[in-house]
PDB file of N, CA and C in Angstrom:
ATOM      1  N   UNK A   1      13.283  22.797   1.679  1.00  0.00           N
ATOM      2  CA  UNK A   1      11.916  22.304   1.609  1.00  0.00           C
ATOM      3  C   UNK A   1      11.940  20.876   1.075  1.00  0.00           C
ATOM      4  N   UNK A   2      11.224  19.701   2.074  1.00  0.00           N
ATOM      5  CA  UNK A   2      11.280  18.712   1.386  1.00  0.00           C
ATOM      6  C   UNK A   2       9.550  18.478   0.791  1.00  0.00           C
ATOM      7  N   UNK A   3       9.556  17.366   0.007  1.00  0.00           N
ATOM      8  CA  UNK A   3       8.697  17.604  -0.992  1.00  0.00           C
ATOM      9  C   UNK A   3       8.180  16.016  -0.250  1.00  0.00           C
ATOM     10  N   UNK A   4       6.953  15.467   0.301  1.00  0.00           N
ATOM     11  CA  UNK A   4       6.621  14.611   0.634  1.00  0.00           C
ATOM     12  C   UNK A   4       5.280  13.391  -0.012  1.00  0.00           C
ATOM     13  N   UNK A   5       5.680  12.433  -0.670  1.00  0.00           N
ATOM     14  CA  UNK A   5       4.408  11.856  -1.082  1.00  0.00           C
ATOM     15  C   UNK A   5       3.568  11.473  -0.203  1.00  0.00           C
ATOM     16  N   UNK A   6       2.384  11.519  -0.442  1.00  0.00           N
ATOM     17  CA  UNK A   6       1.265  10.741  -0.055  1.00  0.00           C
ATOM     18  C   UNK A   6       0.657   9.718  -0.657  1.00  0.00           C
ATOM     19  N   UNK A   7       0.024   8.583   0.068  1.00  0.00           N
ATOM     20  CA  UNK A   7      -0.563   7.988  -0.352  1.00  0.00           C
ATOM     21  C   UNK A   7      -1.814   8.190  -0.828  1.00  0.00           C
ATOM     22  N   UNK A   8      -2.705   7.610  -1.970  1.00  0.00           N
ATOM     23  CA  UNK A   8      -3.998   8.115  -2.462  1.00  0.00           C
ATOM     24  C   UNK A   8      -4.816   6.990  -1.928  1.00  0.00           C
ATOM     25  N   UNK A   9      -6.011   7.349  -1.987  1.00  0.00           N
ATOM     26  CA  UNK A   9      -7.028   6.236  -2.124  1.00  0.00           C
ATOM     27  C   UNK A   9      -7.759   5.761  -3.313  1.00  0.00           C
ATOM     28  N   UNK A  10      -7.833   4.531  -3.033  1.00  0.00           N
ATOM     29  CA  UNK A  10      -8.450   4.142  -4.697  1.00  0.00           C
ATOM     30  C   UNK A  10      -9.690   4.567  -4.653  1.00  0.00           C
ATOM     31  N   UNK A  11     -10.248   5.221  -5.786  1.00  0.00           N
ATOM     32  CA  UNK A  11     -11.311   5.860  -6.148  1.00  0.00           C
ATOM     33  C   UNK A  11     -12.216   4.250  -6.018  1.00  0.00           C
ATOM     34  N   UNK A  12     -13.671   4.911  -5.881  1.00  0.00           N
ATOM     35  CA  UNK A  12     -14.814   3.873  -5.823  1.00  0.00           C
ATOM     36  C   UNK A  12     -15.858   4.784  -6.012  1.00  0.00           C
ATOM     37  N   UNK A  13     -16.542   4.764  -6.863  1.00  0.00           N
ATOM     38  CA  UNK A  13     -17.804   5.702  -7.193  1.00  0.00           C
ATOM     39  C   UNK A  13     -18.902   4.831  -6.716  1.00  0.00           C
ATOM     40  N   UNK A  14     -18.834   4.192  -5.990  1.00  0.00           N
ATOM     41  CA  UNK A  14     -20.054   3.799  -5.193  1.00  0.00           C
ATOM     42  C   UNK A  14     -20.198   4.478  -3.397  1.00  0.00           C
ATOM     43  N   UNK A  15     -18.823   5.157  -3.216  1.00  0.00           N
ATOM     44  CA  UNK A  15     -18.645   5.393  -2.163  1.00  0.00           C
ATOM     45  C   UNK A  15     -19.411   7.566  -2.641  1.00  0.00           C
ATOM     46  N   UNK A  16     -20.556   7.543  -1.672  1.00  0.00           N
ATOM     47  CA  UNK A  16     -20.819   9.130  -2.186  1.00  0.00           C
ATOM     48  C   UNK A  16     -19.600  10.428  -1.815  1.00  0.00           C
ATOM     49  N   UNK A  17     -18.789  10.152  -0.723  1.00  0.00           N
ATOM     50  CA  UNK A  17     -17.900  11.080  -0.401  1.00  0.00           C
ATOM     51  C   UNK A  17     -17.111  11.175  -1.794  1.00  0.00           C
ATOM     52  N   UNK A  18     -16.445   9.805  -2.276  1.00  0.00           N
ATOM     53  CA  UNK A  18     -15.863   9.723  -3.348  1.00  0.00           C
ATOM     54  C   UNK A  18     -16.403  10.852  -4.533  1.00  0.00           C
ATOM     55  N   UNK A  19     -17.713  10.466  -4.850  1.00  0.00           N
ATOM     56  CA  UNK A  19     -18.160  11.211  -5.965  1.00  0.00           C
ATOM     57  C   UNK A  19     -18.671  12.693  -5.583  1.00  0.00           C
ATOM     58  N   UNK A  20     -18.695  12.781  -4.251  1.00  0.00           N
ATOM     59  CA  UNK A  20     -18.616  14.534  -4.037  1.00  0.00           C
ATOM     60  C   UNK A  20     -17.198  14.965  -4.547  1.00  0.00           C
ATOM     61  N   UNK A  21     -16.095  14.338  -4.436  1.00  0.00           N
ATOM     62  CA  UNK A  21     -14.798  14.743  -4.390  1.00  0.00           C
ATOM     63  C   UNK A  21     -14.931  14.989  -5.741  1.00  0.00           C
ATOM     64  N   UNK A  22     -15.100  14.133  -6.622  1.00  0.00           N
ATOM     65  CA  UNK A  22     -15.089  14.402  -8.285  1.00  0.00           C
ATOM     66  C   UNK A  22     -15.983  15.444  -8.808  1.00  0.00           C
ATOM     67  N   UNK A  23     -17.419  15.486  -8.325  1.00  0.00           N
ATOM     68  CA  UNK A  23     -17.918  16.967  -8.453  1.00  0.00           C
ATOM     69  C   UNK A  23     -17.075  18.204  -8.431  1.00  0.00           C
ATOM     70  N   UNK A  24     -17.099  17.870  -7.414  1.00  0.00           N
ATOM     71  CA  UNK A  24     -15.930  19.549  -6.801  1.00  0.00           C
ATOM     72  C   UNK A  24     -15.081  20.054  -7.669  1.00  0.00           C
ATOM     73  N   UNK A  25     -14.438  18.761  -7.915  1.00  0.00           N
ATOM     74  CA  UNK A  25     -13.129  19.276  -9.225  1.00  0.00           C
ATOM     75  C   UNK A  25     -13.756  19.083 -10.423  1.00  0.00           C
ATOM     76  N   UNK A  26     -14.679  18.965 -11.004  1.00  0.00           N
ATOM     77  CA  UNK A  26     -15.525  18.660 -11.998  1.00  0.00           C
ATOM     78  C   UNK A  26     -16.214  20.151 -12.262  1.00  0.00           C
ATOM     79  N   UNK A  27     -16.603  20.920 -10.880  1.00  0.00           N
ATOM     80  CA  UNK A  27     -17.274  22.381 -11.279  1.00  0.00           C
ATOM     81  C   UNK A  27     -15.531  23.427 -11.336  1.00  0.00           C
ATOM     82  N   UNK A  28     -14.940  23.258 -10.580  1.00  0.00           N
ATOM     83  CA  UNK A  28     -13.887  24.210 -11.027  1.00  0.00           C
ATOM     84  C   UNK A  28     -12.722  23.540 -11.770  1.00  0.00           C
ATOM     85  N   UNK A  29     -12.347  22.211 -12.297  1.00  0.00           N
ATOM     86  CA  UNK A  29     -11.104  21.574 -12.954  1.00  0.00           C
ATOM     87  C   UNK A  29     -10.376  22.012 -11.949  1.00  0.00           C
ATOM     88  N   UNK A  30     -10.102  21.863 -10.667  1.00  0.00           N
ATOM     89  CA  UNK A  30      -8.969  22.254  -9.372  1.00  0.00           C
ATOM     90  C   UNK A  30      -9.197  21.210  -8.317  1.00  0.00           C
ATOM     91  N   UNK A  31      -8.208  20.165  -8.170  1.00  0.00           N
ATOM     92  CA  UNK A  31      -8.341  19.226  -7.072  1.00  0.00           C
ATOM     93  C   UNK A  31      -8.403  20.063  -5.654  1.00  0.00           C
ATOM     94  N   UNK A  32      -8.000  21.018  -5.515  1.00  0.00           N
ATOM     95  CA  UNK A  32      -8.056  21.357  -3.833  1.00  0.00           C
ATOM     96  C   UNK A  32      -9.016  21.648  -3.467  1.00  0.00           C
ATOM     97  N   UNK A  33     -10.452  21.903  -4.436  1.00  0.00           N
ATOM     98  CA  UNK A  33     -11.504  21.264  -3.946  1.00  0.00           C
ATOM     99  C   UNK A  33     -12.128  20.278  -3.453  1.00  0.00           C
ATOM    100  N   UNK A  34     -11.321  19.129  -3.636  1.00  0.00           N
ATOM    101  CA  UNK A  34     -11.658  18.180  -3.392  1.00  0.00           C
ATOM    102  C   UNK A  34     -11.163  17.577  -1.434  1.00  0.00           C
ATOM    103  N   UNK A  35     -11.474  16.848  -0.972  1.00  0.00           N
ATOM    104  CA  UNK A  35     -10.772  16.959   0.508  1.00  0.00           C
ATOM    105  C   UNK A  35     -10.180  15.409   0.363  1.00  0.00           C
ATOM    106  N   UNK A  36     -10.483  14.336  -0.935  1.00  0.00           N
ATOM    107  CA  UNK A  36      -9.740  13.315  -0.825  1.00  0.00           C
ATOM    108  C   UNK A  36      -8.595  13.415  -2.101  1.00  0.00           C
ATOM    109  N   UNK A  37      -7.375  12.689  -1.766  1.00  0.00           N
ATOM    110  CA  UNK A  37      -6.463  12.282  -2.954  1.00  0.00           C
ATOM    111  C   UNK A  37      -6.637  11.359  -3.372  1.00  0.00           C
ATOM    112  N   UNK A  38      -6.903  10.972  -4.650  1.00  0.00           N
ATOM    113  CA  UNK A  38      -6.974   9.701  -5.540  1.00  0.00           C
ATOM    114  C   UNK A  38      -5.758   9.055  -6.099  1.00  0.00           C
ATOM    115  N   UNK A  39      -5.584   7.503  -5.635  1.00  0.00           N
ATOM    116  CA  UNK A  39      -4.637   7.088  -6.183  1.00  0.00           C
ATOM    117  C   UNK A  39      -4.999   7.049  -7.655  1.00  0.00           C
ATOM    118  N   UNK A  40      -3.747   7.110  -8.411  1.00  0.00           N
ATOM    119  CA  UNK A  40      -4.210   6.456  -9.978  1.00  0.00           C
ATOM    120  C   UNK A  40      -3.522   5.123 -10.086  1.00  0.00           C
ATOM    121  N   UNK A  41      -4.711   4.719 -11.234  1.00  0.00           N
ATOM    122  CA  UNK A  41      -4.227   3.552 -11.540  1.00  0.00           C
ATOM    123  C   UNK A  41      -3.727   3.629 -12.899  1.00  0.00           C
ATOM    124  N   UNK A  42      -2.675   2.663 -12.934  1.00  0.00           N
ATOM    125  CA  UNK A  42      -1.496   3.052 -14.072  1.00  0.00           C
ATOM    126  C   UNK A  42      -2.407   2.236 -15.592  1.00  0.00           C
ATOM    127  N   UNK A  43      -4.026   2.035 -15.174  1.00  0.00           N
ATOM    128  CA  UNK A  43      -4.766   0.940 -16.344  1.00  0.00           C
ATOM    129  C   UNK A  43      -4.785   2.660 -17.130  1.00  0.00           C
ATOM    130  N   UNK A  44      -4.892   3.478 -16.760  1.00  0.00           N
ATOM    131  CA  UNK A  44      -5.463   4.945 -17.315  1.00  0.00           C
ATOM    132  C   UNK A  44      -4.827   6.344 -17.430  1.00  0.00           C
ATOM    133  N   UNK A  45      -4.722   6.791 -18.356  1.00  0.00           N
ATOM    134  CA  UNK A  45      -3.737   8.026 -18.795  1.00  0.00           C
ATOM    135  C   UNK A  45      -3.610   8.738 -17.717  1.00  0.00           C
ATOM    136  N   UNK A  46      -4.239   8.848 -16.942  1.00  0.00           N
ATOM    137  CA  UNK A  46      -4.588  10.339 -16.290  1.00  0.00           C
ATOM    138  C   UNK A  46      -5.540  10.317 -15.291  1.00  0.00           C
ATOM    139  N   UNK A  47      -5.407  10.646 -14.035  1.00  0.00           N
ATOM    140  CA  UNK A  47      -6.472  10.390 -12.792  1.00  0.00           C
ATOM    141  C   UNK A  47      -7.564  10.579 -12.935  1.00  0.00           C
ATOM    142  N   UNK A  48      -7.683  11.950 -14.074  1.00  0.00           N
ATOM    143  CA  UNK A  48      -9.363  12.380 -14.901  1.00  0.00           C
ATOM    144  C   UNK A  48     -10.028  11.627 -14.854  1.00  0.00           C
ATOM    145  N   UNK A  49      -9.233  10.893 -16.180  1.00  0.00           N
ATOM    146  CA  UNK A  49      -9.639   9.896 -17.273  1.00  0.00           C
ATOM    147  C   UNK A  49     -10.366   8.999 -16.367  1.00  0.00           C
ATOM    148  N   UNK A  50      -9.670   8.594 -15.145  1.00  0.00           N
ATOM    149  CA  UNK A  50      -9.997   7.569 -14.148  1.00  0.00           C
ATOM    150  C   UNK A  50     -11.067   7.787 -13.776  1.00  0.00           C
ATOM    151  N   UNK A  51     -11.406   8.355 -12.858  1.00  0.00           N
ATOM    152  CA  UNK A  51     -12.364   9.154 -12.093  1.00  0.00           C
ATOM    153  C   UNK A  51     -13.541   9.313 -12.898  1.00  0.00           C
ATOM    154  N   UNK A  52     -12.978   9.948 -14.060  1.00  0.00           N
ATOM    155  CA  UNK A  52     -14.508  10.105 -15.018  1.00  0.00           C
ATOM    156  C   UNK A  52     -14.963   8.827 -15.570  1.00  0.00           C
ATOM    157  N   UNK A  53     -14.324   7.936 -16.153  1.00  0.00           N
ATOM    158  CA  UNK A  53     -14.509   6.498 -16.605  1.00  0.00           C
ATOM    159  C   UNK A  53     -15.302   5.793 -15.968  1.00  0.00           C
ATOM    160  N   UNK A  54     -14.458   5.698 -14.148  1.00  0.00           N
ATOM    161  CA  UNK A  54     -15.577   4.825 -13.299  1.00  0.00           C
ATOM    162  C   UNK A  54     -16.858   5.250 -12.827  1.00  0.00           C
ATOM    163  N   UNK A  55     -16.442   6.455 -12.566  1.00  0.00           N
ATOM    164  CA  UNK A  55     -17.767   7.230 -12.257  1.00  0.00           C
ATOM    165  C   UNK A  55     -19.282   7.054 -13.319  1.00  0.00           C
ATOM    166  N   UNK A  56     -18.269   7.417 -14.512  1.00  0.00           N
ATOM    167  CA  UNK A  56     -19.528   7.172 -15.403  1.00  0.00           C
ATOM    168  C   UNK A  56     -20.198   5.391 -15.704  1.00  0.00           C
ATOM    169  N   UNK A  57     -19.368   4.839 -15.723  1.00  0.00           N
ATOM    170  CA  UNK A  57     -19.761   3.370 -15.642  1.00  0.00           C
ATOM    171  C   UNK A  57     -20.453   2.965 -14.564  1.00  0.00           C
ATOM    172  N   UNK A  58     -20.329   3.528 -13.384  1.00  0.00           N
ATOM    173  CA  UNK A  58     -21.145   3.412 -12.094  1.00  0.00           C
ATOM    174  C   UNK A  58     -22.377   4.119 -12.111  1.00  0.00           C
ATOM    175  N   UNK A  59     -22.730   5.520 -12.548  1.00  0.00           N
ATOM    176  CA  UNK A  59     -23.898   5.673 -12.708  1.00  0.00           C
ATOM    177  C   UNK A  59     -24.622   4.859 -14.346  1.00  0.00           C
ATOM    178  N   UNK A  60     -23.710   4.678 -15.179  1.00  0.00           N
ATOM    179  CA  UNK A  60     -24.473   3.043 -16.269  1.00  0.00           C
ATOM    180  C   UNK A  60     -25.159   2.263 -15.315  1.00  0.00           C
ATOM    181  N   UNK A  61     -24.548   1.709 -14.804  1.00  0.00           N
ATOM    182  CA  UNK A  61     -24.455   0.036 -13.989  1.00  0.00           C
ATOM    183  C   UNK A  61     -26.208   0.360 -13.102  1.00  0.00           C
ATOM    184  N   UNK A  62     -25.757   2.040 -12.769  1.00  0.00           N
ATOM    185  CA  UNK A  62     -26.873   2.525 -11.666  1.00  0.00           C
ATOM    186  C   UNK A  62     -28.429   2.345 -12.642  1.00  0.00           C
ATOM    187  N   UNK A  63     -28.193   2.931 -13.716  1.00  0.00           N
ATOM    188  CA  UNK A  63     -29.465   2.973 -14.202  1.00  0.00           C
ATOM    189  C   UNK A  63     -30.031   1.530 -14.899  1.00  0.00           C
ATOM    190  N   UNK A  64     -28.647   0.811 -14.981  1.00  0.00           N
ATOM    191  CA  UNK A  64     -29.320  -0.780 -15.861  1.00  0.00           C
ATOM    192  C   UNK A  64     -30.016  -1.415 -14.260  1.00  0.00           C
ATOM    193  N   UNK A  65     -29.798  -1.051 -13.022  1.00  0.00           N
ATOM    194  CA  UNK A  65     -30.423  -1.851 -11.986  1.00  0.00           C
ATOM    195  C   UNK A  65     -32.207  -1.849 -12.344  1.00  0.00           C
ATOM    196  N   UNK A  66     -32.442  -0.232 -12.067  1.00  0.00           N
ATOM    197  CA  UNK A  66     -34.144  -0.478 -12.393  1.00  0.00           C
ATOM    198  C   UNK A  66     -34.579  -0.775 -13.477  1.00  0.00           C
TER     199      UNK A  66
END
């Protein structure tokens, strides 16, 4: 059995598919809910950490608009 990487995509919480993907694993903590792979970025411990960070700064950013 060989073991094959994939490439991820960089997360963007402005993109909504994106932030369905983080829901998903957000109601059960299990990525194979999710249907995208997230690259990580090496600024952040942990893809979580990632995901939850921007996400949450993106809905900030969302509510300082109105």
């Amino acid at each position: 059995m060989s073991l094959q990487k994939t490439d991820g995509v960089a997360f963007d919480p402005s993109i909504t598919k994106h932030r369905d993907a983080v829901k998903a694993y957000l109601k059960r903590n299990a990525w194979r809910d999710a249907d995208i792979r997230f690259a990580h970025d090496p600024k952040f411990n942990s893809l979580v950490e990632q995901v939850r960070t921007k996400m949450l700064n993106w809905y900030i950013s969302q509510e300082d608009l109105k």
